[in-house]
Protein backbone atom coordinates (compact mmCIF):
# COMPACT_ATOMS: atom_id res chain seq x y z
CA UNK A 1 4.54 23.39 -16.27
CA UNK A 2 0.94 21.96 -16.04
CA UNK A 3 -0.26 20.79 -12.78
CA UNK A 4 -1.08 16.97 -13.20
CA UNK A 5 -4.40 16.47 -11.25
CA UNK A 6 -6.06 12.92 -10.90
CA UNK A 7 -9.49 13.02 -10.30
CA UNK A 8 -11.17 10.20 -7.77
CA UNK A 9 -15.16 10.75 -8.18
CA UNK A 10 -17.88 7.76 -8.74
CA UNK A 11 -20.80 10.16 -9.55
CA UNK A 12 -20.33 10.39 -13.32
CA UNK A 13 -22.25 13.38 -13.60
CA UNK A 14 -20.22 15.40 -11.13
CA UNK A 15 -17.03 14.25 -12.39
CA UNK A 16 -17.41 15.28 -15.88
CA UNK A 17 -18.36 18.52 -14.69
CA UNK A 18 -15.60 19.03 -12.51
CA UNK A 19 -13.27 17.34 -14.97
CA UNK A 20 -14.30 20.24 -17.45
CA UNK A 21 -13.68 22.99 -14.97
CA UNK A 22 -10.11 21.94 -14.23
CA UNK A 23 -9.11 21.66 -18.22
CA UNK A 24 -10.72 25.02 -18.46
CA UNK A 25 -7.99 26.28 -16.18
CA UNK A 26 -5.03 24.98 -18.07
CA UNK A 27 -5.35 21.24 -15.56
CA UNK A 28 -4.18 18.18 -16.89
CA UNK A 29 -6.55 15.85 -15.39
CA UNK A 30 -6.45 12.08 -15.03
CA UNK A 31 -9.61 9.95 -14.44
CA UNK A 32 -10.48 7.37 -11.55
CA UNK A 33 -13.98 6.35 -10.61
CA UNK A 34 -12.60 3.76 -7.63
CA UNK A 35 -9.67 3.37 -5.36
CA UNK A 36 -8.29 0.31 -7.41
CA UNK A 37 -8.24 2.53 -10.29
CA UNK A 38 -6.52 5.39 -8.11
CA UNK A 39 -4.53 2.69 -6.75
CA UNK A 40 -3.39 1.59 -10.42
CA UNK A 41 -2.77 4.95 -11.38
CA UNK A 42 -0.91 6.24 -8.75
CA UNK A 43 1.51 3.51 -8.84
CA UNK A 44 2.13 4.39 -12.35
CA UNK A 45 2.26 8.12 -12.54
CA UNK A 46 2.77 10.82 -10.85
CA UNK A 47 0.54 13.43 -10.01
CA UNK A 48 0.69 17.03 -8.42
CA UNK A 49 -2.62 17.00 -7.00
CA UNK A 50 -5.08 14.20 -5.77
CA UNK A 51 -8.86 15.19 -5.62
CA UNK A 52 -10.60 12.25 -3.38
CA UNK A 53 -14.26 11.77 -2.77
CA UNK A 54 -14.68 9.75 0.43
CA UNK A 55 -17.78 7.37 -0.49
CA UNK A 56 -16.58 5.26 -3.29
CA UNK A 57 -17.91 1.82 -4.59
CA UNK A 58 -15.28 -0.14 -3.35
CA UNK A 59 -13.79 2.01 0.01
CA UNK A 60 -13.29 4.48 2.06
CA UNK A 61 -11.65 7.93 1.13
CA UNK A 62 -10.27 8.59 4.95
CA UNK A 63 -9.19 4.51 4.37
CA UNK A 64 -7.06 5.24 1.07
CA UNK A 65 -5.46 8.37 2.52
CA UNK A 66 -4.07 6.59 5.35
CA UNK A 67 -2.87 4.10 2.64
CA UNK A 68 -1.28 6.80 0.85
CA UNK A 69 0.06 8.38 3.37
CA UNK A 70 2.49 5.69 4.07
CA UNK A 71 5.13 6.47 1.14
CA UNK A 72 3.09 8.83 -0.88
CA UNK A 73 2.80 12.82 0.25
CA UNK A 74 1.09 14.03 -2.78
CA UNK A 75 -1.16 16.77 -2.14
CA UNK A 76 -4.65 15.76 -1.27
CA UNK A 77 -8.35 17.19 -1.35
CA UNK A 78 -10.81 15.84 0.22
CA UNK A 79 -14.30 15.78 -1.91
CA UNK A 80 -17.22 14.92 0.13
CA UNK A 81 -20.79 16.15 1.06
CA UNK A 82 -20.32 15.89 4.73
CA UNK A 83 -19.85 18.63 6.45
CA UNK A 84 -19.48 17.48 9.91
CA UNK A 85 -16.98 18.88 12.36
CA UNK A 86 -16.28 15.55 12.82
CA UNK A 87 -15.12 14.59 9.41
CA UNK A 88 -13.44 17.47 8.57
CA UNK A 89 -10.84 17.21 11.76
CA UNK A 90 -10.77 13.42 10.58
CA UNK A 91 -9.98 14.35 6.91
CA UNK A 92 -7.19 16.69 7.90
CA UNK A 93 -5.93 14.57 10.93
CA UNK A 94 -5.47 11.95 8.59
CA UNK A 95 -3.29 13.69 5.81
CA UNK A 96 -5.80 15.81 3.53
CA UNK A 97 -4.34 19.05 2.56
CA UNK A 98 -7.94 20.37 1.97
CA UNK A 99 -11.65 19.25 2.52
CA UNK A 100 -14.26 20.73 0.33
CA UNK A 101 -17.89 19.98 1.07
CA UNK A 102 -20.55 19.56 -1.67
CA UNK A 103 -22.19 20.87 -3.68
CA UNK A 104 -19.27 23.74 -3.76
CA UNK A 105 -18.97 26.77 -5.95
CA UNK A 106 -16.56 26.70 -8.95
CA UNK A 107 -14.49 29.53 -8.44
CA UNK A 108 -14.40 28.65 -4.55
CA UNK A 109 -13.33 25.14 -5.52
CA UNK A 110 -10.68 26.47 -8.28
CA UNK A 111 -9.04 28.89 -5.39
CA UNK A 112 -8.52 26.30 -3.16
CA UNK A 113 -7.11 23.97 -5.54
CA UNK A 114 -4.57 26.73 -7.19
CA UNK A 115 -3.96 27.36 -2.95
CA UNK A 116 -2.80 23.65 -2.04
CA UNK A 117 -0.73 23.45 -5.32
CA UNK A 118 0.91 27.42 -4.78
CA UNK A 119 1.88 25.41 -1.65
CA UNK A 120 3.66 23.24 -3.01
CA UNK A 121 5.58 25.42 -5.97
CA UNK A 122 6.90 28.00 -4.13
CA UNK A 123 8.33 26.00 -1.51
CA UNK A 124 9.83 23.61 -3.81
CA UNK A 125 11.43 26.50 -5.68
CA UNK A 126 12.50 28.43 -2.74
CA UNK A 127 13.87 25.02 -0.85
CA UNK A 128 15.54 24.23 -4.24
CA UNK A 129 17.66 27.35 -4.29
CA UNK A 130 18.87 27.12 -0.66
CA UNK A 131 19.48 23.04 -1.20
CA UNK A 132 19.92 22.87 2.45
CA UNK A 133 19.60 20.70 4.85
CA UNK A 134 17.63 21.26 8.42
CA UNK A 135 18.79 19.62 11.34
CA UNK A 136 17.95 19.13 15.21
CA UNK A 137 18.72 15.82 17.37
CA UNK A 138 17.69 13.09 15.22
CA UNK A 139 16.06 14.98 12.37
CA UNK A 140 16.83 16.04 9.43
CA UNK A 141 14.77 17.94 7.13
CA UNK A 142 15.90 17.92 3.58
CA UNK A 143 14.39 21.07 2.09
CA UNK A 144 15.06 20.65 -1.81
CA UNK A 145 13.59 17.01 -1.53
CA UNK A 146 11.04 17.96 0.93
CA UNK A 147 12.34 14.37 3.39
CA UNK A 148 12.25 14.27 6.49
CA UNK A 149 14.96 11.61 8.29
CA UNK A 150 14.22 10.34 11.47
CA UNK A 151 16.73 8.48 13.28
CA UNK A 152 18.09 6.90 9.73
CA UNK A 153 13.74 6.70 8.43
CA UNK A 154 12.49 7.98 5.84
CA UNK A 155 9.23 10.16 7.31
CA UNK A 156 6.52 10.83 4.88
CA UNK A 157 5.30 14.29 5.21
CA UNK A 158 2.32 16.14 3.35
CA UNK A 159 2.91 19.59 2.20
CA UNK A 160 1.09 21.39 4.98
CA UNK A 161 3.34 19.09 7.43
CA UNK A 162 6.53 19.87 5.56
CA UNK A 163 5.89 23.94 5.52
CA UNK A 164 5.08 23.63 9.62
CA UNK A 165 7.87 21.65 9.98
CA UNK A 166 10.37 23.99 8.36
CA UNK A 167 8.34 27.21 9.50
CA UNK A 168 9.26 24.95 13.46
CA UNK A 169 12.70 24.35 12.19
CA UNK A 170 13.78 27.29 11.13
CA UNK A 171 13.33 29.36 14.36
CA UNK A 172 14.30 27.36 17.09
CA UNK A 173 12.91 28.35 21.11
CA UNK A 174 10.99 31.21 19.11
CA UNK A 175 7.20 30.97 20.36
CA UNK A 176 5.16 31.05 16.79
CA UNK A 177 1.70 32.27 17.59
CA UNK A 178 -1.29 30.79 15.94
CA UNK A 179 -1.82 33.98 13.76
CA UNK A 180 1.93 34.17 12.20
CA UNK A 181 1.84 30.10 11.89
CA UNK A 182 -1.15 30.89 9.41
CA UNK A 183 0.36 33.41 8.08
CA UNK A 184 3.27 31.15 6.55
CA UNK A 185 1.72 27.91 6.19
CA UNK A 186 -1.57 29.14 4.97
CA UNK A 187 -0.47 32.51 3.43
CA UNK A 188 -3.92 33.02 1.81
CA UNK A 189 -5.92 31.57 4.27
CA UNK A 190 -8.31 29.85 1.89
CA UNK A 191 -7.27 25.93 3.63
CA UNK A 192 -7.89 27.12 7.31
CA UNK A 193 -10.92 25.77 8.11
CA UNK A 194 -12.04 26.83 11.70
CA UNK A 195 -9.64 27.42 15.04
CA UNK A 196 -8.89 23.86 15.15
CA UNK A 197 -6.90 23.48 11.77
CA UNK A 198 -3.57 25.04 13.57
CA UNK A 199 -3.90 22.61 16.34
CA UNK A 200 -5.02 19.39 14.07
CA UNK A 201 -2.26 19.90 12.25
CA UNK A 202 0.23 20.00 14.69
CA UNK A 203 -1.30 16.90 16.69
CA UNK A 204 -0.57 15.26 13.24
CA UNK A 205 2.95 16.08 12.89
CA UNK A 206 3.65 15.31 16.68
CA UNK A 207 2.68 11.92 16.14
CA UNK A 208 5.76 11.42 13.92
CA UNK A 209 8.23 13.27 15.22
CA UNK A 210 7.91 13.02 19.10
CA UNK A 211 8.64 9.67 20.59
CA UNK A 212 5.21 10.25 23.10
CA UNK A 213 3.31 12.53 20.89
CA UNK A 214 0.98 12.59 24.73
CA UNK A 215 4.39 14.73 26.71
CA UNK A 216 5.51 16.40 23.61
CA UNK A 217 9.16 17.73 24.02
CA UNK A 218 10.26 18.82 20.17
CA UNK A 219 6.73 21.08 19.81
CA UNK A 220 5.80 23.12 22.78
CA UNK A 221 2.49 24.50 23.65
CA UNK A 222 3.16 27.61 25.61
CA UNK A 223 -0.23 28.58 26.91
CA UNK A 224 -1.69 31.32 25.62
CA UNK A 225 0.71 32.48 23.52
CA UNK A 226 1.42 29.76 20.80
CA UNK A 227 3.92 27.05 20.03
CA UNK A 228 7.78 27.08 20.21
CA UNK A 229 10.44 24.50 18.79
CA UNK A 230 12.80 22.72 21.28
CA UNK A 231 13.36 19.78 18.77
């Protein structure tokens, strides 16, 4: 099946280009040069991929991912030409699956996309099979519908948070180091930015499972050695 891709970029130029580079590849692509008309579309259809630049004419990228992020966990790029620690923690922190920096190579840019989409399938697929069902206190992780239930709530999730989640899950009071937690969540290592990514993304996906994300008690740190699930 072809991997539906909607493409949020203002600079004309740039978007054409990258536009072309995606159909090359077998990409369905769907144009938006503003959030409205990502808004619009989104509402609409249904995508397998969201590229986002961050300046846009009428808002904020890191703004509209939050936004999203509420009831939608499509995967998400980040497309910007800042490449400031600062951003890129934010752009994660916030949801992104990815953050690419301009101006990027092509065949760079295509790995990483076919990287957060591969992802997605093979989880999907795998989760599918098993149709099962997760479960610790008051969670449930629903694997074929990548859901999590909190306490009766639906939890949105993005694919990197649902594949740590699950990874967490499925060994309980095992201590994961940083290394194997790569290994399974980023298998080909393309998304893992610098040594913070591991520990971003797990700050991110405390803050909606633990009820003080500050004294953690479902994810561990055990200090200098990794993480370990006591959900």
């Amino acid at each position: 099946m072809t991997a539906r891709i909607l493409l949020v970029e203002d600079d004309v130029s740039l978007h054409r280009g990258i536009q072309f580079t995606l159909q090359q590849e077998g990409f369905e692509v769907s144009s938006a040069y503003s959030i409205e008309e990502a808004r619009h579309k989104l509402a609409i259809e249904r995508f397998e991929l969201l590229l986002l630049d961050v300046q846009l004419p009428d808002g904020n990228g890191f703004d509209f991912c939050t936004e999203l992020r509420r009831s939608n966990d499509t995967p998400l790029i980040f497309l910007t030409a800042s490449d400031q620690e600062f951003d890129i923690v934010r752009g994660l922190d916030l949801g992104g699956d990815d953050y690419i920096t301009k101006p990027f190579r092509l065949r760079e840019f295509l790995s990483r996309v076919q990287a957060v989409l591969r992802r997605r399938t093979p989880a999907a697929k795998r989760d599918d099979d098993k149709g099962g069902v997760l479960s610790s206190g008051n969670l449930s992780l629903f694997l074929g519908e990548m859901r999590l239930d909190k306490n009766g709530l639906d939890i949105p999730l993005s694919i990197t948070e649902f594949r740590l989640l699950s990874l967490f899950m499925s060994h309980p009071r095992s201590v994961l180091s940083k290394d194997q937690i790569i290994q399974q969540v980023w298998p080909d290592g393309t998304e893992v930015l610098d040594d913070n990514t591991v520990a971003v993304n797990i700050r991110r996906l405390r803050e909606k499972l633990e009820d003080n994300p500050q004294q953690p008690d479902k994810i561990v740190t055990v200090r200098g050695a990794g993480y370990r699930w006591n959900g």
